[in-house]
PDB file of N, CA and C in Angstrom:
ATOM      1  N   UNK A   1     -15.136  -3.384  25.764  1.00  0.00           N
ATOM      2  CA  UNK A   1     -15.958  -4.037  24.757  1.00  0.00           C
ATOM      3  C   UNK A   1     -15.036  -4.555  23.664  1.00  0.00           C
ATOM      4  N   UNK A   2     -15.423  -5.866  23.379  1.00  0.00           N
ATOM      5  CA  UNK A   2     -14.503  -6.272  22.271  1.00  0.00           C
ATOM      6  C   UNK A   2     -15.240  -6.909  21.247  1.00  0.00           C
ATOM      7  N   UNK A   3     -15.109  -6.282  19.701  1.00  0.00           N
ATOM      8  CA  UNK A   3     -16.403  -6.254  18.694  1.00  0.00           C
ATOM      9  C   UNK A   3     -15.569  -7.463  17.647  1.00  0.00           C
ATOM     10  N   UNK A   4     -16.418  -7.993  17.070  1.00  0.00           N
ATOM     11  CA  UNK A   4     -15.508  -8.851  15.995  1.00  0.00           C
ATOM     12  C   UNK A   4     -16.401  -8.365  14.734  1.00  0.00           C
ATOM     13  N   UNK A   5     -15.882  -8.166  13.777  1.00  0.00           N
ATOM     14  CA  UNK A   5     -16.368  -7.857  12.274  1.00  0.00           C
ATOM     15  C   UNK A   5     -16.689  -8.729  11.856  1.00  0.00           C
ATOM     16  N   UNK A   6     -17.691  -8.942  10.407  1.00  0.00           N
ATOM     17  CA  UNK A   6     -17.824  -9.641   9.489  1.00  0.00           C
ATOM     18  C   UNK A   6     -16.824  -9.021   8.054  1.00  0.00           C
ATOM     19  N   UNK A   7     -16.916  -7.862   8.195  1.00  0.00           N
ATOM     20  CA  UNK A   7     -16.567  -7.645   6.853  1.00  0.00           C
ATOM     21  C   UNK A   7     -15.253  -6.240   7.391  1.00  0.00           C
ATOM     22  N   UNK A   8     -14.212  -6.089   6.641  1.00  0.00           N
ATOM     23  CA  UNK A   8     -13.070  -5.491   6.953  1.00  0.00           C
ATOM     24  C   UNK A   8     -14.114  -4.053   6.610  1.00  0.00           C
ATOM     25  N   UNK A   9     -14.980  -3.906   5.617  1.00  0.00           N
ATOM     26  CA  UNK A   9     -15.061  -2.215   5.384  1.00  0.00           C
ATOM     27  C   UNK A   9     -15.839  -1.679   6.472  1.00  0.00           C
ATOM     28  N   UNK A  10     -16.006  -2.648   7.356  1.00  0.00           N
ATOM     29  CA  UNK A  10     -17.332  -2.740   8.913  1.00  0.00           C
ATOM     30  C   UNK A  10     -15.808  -1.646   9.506  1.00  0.00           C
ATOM     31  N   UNK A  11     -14.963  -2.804  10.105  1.00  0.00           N
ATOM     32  CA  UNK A  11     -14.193  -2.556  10.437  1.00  0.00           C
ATOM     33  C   UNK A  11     -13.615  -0.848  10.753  1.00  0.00           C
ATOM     34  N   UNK A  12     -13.096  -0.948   9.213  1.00  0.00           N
ATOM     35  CA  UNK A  12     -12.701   0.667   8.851  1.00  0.00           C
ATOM     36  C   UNK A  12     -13.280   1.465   9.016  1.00  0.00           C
ATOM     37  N   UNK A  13     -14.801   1.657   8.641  1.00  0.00           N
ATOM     38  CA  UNK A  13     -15.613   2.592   8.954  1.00  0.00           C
ATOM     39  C   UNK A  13     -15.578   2.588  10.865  1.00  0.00           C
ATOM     40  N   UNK A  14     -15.567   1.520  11.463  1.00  0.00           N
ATOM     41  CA  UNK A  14     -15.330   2.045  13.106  1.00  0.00           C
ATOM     42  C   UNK A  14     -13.905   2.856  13.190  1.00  0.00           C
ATOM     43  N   UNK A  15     -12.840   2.203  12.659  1.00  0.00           N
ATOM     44  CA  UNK A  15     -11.611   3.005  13.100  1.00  0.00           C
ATOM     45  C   UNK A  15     -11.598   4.157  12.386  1.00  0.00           C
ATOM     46  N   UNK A  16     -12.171   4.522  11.412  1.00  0.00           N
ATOM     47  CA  UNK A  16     -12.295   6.008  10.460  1.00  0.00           C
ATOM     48  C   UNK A  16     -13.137   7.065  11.863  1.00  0.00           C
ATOM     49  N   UNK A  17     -14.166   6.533  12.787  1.00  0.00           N
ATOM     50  CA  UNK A  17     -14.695   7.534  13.359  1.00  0.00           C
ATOM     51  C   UNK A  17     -13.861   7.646  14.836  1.00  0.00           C
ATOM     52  N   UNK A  18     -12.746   6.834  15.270  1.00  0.00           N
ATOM     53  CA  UNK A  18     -12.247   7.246  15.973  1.00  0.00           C
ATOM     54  C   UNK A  18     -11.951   8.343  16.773  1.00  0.00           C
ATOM     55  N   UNK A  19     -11.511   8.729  15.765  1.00  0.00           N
ATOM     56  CA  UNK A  19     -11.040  10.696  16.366  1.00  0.00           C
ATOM     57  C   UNK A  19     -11.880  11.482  16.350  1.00  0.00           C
ATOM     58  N   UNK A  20     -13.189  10.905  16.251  1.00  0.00           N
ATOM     59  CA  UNK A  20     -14.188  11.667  16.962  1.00  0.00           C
ATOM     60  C   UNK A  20     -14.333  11.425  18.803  1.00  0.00           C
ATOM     61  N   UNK A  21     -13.532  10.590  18.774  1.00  0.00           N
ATOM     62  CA  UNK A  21     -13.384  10.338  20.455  1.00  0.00           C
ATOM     63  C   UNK A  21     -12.480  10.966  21.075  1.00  0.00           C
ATOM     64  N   UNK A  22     -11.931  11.989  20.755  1.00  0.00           N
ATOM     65  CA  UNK A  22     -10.616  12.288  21.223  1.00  0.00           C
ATOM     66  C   UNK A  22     -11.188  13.021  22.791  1.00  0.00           C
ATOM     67  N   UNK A  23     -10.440  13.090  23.523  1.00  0.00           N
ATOM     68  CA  UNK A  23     -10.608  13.513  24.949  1.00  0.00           C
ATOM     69  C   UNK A  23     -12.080  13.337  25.452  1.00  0.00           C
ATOM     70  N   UNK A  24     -12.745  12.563  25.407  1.00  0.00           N
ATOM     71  CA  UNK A  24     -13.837  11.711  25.551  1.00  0.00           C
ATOM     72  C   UNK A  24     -13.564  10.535  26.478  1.00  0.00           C
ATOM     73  N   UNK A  25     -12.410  10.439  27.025  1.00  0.00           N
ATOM     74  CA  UNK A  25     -11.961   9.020  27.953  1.00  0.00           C
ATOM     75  C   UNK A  25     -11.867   7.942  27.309  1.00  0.00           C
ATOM     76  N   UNK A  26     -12.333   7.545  26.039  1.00  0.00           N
ATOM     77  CA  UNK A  26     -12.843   6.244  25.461  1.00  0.00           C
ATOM     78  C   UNK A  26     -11.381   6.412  24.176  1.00  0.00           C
ATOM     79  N   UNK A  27     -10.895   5.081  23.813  1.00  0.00           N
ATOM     80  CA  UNK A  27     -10.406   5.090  22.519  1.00  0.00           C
ATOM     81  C   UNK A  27     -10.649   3.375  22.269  1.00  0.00           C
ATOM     82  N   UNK A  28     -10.163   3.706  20.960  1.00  0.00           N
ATOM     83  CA  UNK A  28     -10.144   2.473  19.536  1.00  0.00           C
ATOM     84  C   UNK A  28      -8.844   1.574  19.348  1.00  0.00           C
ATOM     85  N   UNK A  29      -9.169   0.216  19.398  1.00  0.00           N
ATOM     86  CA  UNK A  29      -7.416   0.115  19.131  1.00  0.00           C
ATOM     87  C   UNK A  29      -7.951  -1.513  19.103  1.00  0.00           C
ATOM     88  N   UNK A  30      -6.638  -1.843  17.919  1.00  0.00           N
ATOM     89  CA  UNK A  30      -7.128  -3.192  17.418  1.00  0.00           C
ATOM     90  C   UNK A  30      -6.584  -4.500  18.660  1.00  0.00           C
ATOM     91  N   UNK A  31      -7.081  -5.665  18.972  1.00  0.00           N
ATOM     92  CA  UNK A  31      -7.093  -6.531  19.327  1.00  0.00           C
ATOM     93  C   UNK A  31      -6.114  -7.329  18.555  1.00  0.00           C
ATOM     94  N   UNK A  32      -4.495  -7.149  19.101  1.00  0.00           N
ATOM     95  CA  UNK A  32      -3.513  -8.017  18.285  1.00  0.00           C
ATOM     96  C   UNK A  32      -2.679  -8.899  18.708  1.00  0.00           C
ATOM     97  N   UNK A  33      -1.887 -10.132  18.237  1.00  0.00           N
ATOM     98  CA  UNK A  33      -1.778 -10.687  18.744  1.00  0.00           C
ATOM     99  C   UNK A  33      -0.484 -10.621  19.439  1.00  0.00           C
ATOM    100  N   UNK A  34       0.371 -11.464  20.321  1.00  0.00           N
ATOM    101  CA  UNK A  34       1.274 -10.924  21.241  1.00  0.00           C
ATOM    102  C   UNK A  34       2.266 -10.485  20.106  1.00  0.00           C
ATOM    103  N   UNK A  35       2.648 -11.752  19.561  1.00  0.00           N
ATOM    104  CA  UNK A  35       3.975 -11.833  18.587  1.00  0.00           C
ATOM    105  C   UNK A  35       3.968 -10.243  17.513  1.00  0.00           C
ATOM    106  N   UNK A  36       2.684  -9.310  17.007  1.00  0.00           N
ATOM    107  CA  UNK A  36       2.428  -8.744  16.385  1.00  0.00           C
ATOM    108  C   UNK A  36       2.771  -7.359  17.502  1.00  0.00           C
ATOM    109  N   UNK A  37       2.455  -7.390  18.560  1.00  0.00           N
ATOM    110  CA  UNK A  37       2.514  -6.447  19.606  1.00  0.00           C
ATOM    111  C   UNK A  37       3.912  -6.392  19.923  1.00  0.00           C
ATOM    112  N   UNK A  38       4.587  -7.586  20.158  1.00  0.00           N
ATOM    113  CA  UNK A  38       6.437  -7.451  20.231  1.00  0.00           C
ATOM    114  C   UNK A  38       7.015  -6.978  19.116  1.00  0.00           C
ATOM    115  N   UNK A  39       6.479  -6.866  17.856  1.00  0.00           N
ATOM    116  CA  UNK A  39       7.181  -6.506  16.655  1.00  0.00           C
ATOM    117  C   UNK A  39       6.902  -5.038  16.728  1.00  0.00           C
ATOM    118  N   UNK A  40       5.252  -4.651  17.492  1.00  0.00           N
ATOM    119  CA  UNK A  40       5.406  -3.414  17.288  1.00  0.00           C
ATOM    120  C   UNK A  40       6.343  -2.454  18.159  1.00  0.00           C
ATOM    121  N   UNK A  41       6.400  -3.345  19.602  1.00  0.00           N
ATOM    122  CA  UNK A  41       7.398  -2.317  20.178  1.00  0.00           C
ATOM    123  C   UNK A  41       8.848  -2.524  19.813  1.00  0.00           C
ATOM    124  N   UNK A  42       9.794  -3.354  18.864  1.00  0.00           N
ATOM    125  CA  UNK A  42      11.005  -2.825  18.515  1.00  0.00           C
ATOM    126  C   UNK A  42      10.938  -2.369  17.352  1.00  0.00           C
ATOM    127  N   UNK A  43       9.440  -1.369  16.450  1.00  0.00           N
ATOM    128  CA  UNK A  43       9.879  -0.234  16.110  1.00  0.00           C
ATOM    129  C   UNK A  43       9.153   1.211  16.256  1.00  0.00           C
ATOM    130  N   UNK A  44       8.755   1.204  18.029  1.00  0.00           N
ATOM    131  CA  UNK A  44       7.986   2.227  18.398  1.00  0.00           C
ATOM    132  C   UNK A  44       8.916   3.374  18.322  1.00  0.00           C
ATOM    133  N   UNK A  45      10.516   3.217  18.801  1.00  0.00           N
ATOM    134  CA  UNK A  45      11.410   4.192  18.582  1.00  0.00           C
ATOM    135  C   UNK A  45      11.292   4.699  17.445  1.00  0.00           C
ATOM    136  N   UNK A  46      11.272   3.974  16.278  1.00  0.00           N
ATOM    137  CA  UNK A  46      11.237   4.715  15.246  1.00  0.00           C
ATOM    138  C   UNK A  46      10.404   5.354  14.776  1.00  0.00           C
ATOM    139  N   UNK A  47       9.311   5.097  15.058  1.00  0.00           N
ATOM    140  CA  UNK A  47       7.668   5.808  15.037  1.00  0.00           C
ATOM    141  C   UNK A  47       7.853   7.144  15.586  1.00  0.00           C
ATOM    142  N   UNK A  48       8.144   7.004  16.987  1.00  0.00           N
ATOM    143  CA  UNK A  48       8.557   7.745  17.669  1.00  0.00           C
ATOM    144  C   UNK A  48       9.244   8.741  17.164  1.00  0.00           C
ATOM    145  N   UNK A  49      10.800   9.095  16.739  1.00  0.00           N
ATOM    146  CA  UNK A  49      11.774   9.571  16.205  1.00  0.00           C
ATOM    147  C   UNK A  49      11.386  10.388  15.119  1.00  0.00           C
ATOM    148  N   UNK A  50      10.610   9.597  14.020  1.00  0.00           N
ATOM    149  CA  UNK A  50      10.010   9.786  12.857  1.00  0.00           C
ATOM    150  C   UNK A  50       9.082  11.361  12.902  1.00  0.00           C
ATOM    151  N   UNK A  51       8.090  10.993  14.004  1.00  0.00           N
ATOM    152  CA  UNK A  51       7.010  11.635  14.310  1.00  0.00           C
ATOM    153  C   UNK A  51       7.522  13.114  14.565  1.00  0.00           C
ATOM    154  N   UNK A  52       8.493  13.034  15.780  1.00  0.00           N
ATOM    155  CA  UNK A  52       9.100  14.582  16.232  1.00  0.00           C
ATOM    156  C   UNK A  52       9.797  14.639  14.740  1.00  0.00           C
ATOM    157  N   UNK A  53      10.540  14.568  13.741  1.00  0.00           N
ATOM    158  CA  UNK A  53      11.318  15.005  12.634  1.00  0.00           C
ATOM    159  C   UNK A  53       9.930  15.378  11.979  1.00  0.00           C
ATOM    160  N   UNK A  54       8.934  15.298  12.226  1.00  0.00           N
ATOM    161  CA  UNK A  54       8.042  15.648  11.053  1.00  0.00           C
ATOM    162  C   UNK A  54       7.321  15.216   9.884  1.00  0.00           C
ATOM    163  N   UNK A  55       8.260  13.814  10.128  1.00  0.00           N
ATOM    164  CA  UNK A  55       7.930  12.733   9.402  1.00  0.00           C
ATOM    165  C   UNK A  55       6.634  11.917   9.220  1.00  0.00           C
ATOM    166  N   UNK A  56       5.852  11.705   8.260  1.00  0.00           N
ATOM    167  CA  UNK A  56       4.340  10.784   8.552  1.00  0.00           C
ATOM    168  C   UNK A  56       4.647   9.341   9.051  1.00  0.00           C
ATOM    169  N   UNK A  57       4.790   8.962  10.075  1.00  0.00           N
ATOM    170  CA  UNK A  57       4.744   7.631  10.285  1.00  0.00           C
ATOM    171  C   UNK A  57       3.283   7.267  10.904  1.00  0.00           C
ATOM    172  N   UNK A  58       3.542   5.434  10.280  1.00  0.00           N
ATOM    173  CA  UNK A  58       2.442   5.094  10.762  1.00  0.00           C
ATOM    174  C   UNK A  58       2.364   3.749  10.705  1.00  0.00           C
ATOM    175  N   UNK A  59       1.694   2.650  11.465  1.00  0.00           N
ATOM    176  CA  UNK A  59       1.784   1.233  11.064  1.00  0.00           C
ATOM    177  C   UNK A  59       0.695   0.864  10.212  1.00  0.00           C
ATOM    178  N   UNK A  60       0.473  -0.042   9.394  1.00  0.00           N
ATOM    179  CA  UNK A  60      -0.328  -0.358   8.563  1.00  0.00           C
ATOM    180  C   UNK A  60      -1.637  -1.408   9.391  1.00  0.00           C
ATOM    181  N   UNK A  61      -2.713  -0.369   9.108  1.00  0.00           N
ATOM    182  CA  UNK A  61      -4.224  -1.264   9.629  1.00  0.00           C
ATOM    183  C   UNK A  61      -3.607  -2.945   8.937  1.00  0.00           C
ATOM    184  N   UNK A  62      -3.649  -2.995   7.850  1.00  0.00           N
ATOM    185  CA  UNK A  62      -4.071  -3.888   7.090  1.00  0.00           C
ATOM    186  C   UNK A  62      -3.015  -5.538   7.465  1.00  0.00           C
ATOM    187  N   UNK A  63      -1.771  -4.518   7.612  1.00  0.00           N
ATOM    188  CA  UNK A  63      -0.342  -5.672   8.293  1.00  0.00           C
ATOM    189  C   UNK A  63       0.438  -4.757   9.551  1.00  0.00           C
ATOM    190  N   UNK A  64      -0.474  -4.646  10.639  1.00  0.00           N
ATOM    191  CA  UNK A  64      -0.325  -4.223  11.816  1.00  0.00           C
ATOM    192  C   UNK A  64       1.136  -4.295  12.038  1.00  0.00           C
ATOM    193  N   UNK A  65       2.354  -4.842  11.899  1.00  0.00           N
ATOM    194  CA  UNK A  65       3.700  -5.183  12.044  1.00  0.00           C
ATOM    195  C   UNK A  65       4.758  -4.046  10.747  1.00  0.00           C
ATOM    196  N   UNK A  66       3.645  -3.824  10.190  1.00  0.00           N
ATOM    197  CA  UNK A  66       4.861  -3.005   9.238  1.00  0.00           C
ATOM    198  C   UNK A  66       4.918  -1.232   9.249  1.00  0.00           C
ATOM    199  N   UNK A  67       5.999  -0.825   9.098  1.00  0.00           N
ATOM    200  CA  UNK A  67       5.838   0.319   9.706  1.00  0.00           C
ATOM    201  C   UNK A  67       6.316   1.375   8.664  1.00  0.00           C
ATOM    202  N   UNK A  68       5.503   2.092   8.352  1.00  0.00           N
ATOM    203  CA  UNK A  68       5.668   3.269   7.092  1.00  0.00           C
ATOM    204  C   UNK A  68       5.909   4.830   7.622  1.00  0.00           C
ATOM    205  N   UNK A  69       7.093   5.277   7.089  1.00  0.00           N
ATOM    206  CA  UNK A  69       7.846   6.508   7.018  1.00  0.00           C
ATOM    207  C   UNK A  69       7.682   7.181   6.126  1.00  0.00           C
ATOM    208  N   UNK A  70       7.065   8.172   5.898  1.00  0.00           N
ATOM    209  CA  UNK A  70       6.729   8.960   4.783  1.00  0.00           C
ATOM    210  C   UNK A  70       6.652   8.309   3.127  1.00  0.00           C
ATOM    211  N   UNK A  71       5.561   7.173   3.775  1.00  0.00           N
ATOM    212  CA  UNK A  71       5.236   6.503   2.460  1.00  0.00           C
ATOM    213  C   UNK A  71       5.992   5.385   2.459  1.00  0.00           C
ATOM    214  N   UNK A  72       7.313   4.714   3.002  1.00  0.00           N
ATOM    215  CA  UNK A  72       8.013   4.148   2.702  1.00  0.00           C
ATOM    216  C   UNK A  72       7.802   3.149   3.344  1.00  0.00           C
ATOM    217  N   UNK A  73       8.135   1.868   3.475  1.00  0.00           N
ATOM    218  CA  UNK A  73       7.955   0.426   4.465  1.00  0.00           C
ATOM    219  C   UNK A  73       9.128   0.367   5.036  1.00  0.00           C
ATOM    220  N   UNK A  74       9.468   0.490   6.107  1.00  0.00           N
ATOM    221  CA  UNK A  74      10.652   1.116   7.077  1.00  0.00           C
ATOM    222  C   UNK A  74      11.002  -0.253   7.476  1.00  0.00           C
ATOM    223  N   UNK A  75      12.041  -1.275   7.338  1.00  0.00           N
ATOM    224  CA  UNK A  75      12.391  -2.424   7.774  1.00  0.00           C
ATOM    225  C   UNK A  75      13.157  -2.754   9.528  1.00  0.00           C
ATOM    226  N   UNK A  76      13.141  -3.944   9.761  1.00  0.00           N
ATOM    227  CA  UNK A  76      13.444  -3.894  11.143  1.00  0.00           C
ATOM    228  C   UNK A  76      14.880  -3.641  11.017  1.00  0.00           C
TER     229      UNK A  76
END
């Protein structure tokens, strides 16, 4: 199923109930575009890396391409 929003707080409120799906077979995940999807995999390592150190990483809903390290905007 692929949903299109009117309004971004539509949006959020679907990806906020996400993890109520967990081991349910079903997940959430945004519709992005290729160029945004290649940026994300040269810095999945670091996501990656980040994650086992303990570190909060995470990419940003808002600019899907940027990638935050314990608060920080982690550059390519």
């Amino acid at each position: 199923i692929i949903a299109r929003f009117l309004r971004y707080s539509d949006r959020e409120a679907v990806f906020s109930k996400a993890k109520s799906l967990k081991d349910s077979g079903y997940r959430i995940a945004a519709d992005l575009p290729k160029e945004i999807v290649n940026r994300r995999k040269l810095q999945s390592k670091k996501l990656v890396d980040a994650r086992k150190a303990g570190k909060i990483a995470f990419f940003s809903r808002a600019e899907p391409d940027k990638l935050y390290i314990d608060g920080h905007l982690n550059q390519l």
